[in-house]
Protein backbone atom coordinates (compact mmCIF):
# COMPACT_ATOMS: atom_id res chain seq x y z
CA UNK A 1 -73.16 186.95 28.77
CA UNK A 2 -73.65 189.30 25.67
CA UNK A 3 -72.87 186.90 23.12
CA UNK A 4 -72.73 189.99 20.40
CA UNK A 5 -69.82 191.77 22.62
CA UNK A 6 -67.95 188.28 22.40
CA UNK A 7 -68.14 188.96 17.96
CA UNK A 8 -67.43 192.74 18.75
CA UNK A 9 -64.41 191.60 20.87
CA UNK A 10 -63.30 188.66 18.14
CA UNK A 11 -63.70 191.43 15.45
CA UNK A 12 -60.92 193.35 17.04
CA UNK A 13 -58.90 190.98 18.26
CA UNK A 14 -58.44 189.94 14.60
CA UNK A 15 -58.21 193.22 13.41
CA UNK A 16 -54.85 193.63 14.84
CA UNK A 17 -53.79 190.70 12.25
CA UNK A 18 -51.86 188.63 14.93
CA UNK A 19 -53.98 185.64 14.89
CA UNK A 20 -56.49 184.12 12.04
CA UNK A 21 -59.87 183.71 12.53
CA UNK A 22 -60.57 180.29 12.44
CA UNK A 23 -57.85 179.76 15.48
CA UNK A 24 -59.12 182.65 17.26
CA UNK A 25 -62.75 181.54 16.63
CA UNK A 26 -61.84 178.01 18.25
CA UNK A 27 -60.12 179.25 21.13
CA UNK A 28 -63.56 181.54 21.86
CA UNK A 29 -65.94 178.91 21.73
CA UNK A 30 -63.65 176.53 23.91
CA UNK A 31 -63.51 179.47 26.72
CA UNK A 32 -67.25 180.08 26.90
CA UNK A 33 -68.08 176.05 26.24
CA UNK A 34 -70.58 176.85 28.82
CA UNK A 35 -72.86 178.62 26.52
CA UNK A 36 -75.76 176.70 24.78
CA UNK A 37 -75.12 175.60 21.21
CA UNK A 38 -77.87 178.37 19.81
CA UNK A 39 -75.19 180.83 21.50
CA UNK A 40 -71.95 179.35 20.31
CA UNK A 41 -73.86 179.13 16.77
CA UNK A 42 -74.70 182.81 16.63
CA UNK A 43 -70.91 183.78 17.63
CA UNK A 44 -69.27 181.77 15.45
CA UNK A 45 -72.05 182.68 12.59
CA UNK A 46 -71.59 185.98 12.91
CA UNK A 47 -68.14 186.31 13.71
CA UNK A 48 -67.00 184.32 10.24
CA UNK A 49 -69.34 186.15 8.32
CA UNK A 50 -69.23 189.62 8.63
CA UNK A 51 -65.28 188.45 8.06
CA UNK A 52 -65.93 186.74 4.59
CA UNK A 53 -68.62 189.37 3.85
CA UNK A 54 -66.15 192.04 5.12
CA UNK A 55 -65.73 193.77 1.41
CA UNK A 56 -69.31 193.72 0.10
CA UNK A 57 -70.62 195.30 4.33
CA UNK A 58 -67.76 198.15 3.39
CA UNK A 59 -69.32 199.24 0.25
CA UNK A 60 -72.80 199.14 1.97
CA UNK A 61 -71.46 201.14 5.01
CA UNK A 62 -69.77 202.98 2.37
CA UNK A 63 -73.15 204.15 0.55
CA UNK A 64 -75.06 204.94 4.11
CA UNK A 65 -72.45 206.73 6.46
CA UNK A 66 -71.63 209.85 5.88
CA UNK A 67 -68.17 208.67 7.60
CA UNK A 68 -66.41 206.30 5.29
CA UNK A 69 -65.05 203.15 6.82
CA UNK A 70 -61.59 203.56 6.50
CA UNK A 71 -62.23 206.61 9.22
CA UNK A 72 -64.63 205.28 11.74
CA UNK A 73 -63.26 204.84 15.29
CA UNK A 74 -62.30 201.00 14.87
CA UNK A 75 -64.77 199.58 18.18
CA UNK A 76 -67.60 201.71 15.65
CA UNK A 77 -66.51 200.12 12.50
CA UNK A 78 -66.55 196.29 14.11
CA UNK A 79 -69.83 197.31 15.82
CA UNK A 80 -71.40 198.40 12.43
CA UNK A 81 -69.97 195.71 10.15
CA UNK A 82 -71.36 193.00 12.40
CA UNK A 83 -74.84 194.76 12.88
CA UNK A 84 -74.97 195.57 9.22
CA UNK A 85 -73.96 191.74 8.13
CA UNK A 86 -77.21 190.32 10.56
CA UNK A 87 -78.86 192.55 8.57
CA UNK A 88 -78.09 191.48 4.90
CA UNK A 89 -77.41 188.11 5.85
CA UNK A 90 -79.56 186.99 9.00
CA UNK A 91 -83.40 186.54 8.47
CA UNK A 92 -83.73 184.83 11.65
CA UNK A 93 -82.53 188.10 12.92
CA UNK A 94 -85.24 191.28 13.23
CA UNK A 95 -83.73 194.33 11.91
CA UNK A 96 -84.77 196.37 14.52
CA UNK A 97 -83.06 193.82 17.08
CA UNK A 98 -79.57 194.34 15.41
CA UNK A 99 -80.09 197.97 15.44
CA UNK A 100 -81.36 198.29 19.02
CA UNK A 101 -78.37 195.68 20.43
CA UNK A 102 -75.93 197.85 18.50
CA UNK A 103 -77.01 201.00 19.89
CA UNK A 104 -77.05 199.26 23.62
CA UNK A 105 -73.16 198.18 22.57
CA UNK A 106 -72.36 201.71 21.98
CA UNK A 107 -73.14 203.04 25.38
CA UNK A 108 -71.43 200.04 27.18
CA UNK A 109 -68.52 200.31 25.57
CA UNK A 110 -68.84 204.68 26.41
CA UNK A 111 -69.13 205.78 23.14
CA UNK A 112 -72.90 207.15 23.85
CA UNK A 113 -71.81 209.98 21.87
CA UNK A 114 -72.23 207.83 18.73
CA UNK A 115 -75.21 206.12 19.84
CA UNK A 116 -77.37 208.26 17.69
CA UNK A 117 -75.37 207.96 14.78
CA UNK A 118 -75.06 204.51 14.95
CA UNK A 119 -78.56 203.51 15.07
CA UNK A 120 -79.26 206.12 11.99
CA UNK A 121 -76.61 204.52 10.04
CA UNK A 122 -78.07 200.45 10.75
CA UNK A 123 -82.24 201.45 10.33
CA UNK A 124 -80.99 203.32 7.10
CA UNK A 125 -79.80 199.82 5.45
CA UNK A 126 -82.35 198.21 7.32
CA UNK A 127 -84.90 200.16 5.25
CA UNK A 128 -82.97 200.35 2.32
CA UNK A 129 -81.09 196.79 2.31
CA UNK A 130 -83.35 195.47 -1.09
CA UNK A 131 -82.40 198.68 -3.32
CA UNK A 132 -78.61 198.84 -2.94
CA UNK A 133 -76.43 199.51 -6.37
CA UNK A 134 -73.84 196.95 -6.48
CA UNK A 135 -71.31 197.52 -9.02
CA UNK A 136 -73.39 196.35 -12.66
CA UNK A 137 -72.36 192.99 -13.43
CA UNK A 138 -72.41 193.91 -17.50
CA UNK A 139 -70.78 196.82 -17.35
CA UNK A 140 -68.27 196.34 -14.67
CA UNK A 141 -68.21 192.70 -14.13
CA UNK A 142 -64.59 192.08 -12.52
CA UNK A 143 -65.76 195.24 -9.72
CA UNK A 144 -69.16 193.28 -9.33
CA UNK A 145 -67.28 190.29 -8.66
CA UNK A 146 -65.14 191.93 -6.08
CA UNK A 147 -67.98 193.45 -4.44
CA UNK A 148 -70.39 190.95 -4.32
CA UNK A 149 -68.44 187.94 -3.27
CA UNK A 150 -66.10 190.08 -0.98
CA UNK A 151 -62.80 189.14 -2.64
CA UNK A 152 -60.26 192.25 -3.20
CA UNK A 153 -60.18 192.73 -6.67
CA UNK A 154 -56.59 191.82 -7.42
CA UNK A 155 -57.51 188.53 -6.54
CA UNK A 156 -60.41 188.71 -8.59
CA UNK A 157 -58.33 189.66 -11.82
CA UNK A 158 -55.71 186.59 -10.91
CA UNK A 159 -58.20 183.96 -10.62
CA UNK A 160 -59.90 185.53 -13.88
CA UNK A 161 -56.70 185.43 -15.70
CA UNK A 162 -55.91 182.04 -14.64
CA UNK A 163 -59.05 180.10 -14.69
CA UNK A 164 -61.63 182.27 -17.03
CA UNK A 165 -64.47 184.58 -15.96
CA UNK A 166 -66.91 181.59 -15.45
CA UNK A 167 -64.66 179.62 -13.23
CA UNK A 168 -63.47 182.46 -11.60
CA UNK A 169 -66.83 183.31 -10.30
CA UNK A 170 -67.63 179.19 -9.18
CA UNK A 171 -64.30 179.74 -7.16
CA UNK A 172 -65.69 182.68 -5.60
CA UNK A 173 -69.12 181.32 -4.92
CA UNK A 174 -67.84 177.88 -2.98
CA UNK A 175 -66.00 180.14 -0.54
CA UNK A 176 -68.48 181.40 0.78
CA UNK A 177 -70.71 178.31 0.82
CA UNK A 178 -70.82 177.02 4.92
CA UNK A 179 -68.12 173.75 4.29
CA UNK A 180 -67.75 170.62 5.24
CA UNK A 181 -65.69 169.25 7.12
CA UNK A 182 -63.71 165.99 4.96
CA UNK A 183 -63.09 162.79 7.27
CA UNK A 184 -60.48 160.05 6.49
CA UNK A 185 -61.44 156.75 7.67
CA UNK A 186 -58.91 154.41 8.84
CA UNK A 187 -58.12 151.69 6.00
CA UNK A 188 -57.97 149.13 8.76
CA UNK A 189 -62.13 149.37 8.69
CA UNK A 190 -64.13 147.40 6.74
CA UNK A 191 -67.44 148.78 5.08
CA UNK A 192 -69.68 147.31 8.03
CA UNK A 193 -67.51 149.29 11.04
CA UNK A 194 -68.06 152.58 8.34
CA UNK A 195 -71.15 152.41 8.22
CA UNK A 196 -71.90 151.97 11.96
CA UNK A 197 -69.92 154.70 12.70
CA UNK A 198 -71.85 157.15 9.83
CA UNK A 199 -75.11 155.55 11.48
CA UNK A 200 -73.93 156.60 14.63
CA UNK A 201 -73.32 160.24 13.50
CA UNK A 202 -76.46 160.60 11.31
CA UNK A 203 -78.54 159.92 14.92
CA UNK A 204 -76.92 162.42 16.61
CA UNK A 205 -78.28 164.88 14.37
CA UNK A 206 -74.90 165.06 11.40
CA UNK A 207 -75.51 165.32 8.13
CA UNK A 208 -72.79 163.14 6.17
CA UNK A 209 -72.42 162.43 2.48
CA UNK A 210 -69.63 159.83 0.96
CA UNK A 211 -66.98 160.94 -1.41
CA UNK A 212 -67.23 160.77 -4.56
CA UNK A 213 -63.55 159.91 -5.04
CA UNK A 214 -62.86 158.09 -2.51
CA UNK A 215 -64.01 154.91 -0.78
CA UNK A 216 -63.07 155.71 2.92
CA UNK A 217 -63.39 159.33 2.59
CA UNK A 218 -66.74 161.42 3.59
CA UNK A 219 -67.84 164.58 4.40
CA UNK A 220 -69.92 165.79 7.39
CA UNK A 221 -71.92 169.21 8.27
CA UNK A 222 -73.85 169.64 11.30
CA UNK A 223 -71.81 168.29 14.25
CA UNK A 224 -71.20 169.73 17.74
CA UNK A 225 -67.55 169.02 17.67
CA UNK A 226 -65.19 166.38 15.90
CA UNK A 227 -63.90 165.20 19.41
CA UNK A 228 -67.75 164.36 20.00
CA UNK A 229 -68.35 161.99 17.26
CA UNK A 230 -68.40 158.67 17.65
CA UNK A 231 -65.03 156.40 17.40
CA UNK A 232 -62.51 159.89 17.66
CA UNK A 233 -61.44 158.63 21.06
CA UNK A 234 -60.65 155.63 19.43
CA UNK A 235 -58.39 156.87 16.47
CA UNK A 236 -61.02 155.66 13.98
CA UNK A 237 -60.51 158.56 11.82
CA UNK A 238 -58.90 161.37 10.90
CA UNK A 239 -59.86 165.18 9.52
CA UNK A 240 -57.87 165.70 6.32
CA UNK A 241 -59.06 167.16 3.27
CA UNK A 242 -59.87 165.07 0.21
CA UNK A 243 -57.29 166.77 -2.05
CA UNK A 244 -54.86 166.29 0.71
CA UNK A 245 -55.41 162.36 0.82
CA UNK A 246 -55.12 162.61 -3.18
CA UNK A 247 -51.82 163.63 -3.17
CA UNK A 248 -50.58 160.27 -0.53
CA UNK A 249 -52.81 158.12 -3.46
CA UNK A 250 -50.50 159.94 -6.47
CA UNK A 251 -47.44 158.86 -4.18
CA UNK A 252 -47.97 155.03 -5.17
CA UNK A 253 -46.67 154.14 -1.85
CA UNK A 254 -45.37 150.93 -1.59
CA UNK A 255 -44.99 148.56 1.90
CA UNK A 256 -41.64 148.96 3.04
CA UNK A 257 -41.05 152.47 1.83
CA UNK A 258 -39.31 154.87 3.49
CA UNK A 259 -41.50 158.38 3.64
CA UNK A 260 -40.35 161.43 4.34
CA UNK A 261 -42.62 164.47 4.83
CA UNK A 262 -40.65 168.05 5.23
CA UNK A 263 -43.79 170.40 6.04
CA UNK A 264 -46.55 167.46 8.29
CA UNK A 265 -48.05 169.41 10.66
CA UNK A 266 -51.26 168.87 11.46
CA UNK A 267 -50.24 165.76 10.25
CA UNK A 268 -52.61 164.25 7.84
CA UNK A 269 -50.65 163.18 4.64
CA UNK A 270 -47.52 161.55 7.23
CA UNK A 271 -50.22 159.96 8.98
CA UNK A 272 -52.04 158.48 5.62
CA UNK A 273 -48.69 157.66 4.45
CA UNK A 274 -48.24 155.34 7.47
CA UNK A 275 -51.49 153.64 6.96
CA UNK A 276 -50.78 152.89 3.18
CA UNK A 277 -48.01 151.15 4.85
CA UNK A 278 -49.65 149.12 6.91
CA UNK A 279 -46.86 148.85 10.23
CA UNK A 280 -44.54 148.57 7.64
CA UNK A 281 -40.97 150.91 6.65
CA UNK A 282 -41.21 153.98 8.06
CA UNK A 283 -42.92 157.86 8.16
CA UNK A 284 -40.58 160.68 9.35
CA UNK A 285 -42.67 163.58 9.90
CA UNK A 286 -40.72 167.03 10.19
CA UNK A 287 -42.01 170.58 10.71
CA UNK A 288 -40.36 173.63 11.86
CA UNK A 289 -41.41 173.99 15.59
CA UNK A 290 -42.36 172.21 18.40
CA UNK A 291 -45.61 173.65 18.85
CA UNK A 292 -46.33 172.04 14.99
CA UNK A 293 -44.90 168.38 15.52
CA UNK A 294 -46.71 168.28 18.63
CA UNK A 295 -50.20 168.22 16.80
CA UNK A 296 -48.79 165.93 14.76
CA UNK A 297 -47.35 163.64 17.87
CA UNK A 298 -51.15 164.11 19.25
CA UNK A 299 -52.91 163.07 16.04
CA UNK A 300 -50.31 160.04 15.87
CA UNK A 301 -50.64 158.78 18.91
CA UNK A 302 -54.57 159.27 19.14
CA UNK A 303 -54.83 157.09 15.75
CA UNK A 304 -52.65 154.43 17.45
CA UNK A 305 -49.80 154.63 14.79
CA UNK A 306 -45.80 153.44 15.35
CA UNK A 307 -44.26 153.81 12.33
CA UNK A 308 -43.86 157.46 12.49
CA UNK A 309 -41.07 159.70 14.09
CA UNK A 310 -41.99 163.23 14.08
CA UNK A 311 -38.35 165.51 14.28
CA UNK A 312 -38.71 169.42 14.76
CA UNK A 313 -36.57 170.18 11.85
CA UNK A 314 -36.57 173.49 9.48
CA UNK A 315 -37.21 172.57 6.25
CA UNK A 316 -34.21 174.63 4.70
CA UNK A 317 -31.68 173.14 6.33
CA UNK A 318 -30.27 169.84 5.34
CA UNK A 319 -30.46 167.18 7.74
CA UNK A 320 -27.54 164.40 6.67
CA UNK A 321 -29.73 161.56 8.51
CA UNK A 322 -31.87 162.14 5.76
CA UNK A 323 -30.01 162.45 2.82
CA UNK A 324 -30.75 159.58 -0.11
CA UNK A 325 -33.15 158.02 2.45
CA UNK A 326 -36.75 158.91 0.57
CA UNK A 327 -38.76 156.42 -1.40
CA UNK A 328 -41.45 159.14 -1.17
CA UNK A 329 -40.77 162.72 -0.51
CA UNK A 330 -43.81 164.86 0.34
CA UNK A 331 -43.18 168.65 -0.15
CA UNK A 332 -46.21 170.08 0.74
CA UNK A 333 -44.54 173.51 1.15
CA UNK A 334 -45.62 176.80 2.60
CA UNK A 335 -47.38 179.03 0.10
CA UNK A 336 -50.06 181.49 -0.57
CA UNK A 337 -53.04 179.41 0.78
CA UNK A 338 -55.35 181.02 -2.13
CA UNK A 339 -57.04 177.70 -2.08
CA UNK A 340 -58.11 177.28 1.76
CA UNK A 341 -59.75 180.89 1.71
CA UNK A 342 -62.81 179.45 2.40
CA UNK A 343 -61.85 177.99 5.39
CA UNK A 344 -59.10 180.75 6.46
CA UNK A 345 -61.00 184.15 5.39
CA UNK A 346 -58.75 186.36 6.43
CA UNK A 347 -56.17 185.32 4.10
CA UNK A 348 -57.75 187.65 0.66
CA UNK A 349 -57.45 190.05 3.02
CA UNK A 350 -53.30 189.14 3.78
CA UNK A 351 -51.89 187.93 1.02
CA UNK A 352 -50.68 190.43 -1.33
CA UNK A 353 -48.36 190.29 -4.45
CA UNK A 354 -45.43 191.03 -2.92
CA UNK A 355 -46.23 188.52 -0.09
CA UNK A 356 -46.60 185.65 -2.72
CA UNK A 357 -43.06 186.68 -4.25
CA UNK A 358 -41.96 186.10 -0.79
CA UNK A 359 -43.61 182.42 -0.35
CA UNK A 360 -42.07 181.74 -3.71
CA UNK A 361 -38.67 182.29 -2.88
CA UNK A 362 -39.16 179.90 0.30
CA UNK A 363 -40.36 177.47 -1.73
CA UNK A 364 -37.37 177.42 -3.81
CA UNK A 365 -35.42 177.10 -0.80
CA UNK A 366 -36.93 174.17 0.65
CA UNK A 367 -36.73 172.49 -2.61
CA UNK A 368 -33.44 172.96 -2.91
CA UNK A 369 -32.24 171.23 0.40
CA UNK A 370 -34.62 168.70 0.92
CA UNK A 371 -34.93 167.24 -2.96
CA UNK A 372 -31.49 165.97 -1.70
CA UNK A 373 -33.36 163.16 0.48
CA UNK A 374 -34.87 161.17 -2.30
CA UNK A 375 -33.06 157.98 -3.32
CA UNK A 376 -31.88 157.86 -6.73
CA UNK A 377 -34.99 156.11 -7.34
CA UNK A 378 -37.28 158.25 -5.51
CA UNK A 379 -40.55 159.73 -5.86
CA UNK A 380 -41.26 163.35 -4.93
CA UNK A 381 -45.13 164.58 -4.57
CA UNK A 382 -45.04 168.30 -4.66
CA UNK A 383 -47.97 169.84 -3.42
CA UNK A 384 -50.00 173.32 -2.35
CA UNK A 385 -53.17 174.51 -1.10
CA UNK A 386 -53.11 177.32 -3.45
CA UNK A 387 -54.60 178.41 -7.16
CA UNK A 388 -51.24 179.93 -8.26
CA UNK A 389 -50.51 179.35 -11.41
CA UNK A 390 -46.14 180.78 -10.38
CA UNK A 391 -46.35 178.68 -7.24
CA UNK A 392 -47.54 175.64 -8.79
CA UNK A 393 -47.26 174.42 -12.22
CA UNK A 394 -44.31 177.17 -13.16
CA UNK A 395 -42.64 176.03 -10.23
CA UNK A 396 -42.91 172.03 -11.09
CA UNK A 397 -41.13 173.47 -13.84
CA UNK A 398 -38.14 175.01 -12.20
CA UNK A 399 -37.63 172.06 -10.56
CA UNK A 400 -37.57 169.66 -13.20
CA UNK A 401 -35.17 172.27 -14.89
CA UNK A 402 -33.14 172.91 -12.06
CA UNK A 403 -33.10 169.32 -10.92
CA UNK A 404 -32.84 167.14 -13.64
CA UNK A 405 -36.61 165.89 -12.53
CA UNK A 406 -39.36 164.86 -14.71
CA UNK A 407 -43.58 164.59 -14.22
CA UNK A 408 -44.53 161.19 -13.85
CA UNK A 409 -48.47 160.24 -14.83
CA UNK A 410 -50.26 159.84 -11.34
CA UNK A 411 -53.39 158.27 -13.51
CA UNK A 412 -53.04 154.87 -12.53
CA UNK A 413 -53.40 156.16 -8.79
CA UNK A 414 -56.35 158.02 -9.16
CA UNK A 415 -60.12 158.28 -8.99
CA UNK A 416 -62.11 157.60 -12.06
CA UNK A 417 -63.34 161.23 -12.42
CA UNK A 418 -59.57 163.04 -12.43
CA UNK A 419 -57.54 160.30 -13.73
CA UNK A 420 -57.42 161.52 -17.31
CA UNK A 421 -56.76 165.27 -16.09
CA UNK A 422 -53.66 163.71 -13.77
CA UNK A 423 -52.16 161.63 -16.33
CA UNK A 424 -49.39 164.56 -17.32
CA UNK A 425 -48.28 164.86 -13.94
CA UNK A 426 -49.58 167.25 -12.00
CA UNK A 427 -52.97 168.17 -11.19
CA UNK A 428 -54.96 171.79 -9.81
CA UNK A 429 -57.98 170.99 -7.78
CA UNK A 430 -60.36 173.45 -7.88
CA UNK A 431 -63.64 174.58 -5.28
CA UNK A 432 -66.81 175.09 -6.86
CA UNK A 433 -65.34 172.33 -9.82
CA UNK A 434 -64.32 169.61 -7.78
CA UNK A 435 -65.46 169.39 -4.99
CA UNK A 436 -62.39 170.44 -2.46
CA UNK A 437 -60.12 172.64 -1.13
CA UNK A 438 -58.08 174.29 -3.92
CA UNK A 439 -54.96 171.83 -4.32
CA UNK A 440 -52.19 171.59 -6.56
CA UNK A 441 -50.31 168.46 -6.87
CA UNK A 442 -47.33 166.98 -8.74
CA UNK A 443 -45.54 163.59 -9.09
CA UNK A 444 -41.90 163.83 -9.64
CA UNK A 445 -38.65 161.64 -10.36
CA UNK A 446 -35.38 162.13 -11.55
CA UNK A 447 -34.94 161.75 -15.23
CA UNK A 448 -33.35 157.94 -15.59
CA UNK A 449 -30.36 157.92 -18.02
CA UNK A 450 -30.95 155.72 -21.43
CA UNK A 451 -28.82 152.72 -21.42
């Protein structure tokens, strides 16, 4: 097994854009489970980084091939950008070995007409990989950005113009930080079965560090596999983002509630709504095909949970069963996914402005049918995983105007260290600020008459 022809064959698998890399990455290391963890390590290493390093390797190919990279035969330019990102990026790597197993690549996959030109190409960054002109960070900051934290530069000027230069450039710096993964532990455990369990983990090698926000939340780094950890099989916890399990805490969820969530799948807000309810009212999960409600019907069931029925049900069109039946309504609606690029790579390379026009438009959509589930009364938690300023808080206020809604303070709900910044309403979670995926959330209700 030639665990750099698996990359080379992820590389252009992905490069056809029908599949992201995280799924695709998954799916790879599953198949060839076989391989030692060193192996699997290097594959999935290299594989996610010469994707989230894919701008900055282009301007380096860019500066050292006389062919630019928008010409190369597309098996050369995968072979290259991989060889070229153990270079830059791998010490553990020698130089020469990521030149020599390119060149061997070459030839196997019969282009030995290239071999030569290839192996010029990789020994000339090899030997000139610590004098490289990047764009000057004074001069040309927004192109130095791009350039040297891989993000296209349209994206660069957007998060500049939302959040400032300095934050802009803390966004860009925690995406490409190696993440951790954020685990939700059951409420049903006490601090002693926690702790046993993190024990547990920590001797098999995982690094894990609490949240900060909240009590039954942690993070972990380090680990072989969620499924191998300690207490999975027995639905002890669950993976779910700390910004995600924010936006059930804004929700004030009350025993006996009725919850509705339009957009669940993978699950993880339905499922934390049903344990704030503790086997009481009820969680209907919906999401728009099979294929989705069944990972939430598997994450359910693992986690031992009856309250919830999961419905395969397109979020745009009304369904009368639910109409006036929400205490809580969680929107949690398609959308850009600017805020996950961390974990999802490939989608700076996707999105564009047109496609976020496009997401906007759905949102409204959605909106429009399913606000018409909340009880008079009700409680709607609007929420993204993006850092769009025309997705997020300019929507919240289309709704309210189109709806006769209003923000309601989520403070009271909230950790210490955000409860201040969530008392208007709605709140945008930043990477590299706080700590977690970029999230936007907002608490809404209808506007109650004066009597």
């Amino acid at each position: 097994m030639n665990v750099r022809e698996v990359v080379l064959d992820i590389l252009l698998e992905l490069s056809k854009q029908n599949e992201y890399s995280n799924v695709l990455v998954a799916a790879v290391l599953e198949k060839y489970d076989y391989l030692e963890s060193k192996e699997k390590a290097f594959i999935k290493r290299v594989s996610e980084g010469t994707i989230e390093r894919r701008i900055q390797i282009d301007y380096v190919l860019d500066q050292f091939s006389k062919v630019p990279v928008k010409k190369m035969k597309p098996l050369i330019r995968e072979l290259l950008r991989m060889s070229c990102y153990q270079i830059l990026f791998m010490d553990n790597i020698p130089d020469a070995s990521a030149c020599d197993e390119a060149v061997k690549l070459a030839k196997k996959r019969r282009f030995q007409s290239l071999q030569g030109y290839v192996n010029g190409v990789l020994r000339a960054i090899a030997r000139g990989k610590d004098a490289i002109a990047y764009p000057d960070r004074q001069t040309s900051y927004h192109d130095y950005l791009s350039v040297c934290y891989s993000m296209p530069l349209w994206l660069v000027e957007h998060f500049c113009k939302a959040y400032g230069d300095e934050r802009c450039e803390k966004i860009l710096q925690s995406f490409l930080q190696r993440g951790a993964v954020s685990i939700r532990f059951q409420e049903t455990l006490d601090e002693k079965e926690r702790e046993q369990l993190i024990t547990a983990w920590q001797q098999d090698g995982v690094q894990v560090n609490r949240s900060s926000y909240l009590p039954y939340a942690v993070e972990i780094q380090k680990t072989d596999g969620i499924r191998s950890l300690a207490g999975y099989a027995e639905g002890a916890f669950a993976v779910q983002d700390v910004s995600s399990m924010l936006a059930v805490e804004a929700a004030g969820i009350n025993h006996g509630d009725t919850v509705i969530d339009v957009c669940a799948a993978p699950g993880g807000k339905a499922l934390h709504a049903a344990a704030k309810l503790a086997g009481t009212g009820q969680v209907i999960a919906c999401d728009v095909t099979s294929y989705k409600t069944d990972k939430i019907e598997e994450n359910r069931d693992r986690l031992c949970i009856e309250n919830v029925a999961v419905k395969v049900r397109d979020a745009r069109i009304r369904d009368e069963e639910m109409v006036g039946q929400a205490d809580v309504l969680i929107a949690d609606v398609p959308c850009s996914g600017l805020g996950v690029i961390g974990k999802k790579q490939d989608i700076k390379y996707r999105v564009t402005p047109e496609s976020i026009q496009e997401v906007i438009r759905l949102q409204r959509e959605i909106i429009g049918n399913v606000i018409q589930y909340l009880k008079p009364t009700g409680t709607m938690i609007y929420s993204t995983c993006t850092m769009n300023p025309e997705e997020n808080e300019e929507m919240v206020s289309w709704i309210c105007k189109e709806y006769d809604m209003e923000t309601e303070s989520m403070a009271q709900n909230m950790p210490e260290a955000i409860r201040e910044a969530a008392d208007k309403g709605y709140l945008q979670l930043i990477p590299g600020v706080h700590g977690t995926d970029g999230f936007f959330i907002a608490k809404l209700r209808k506007i109650r008459s004066i009597t």
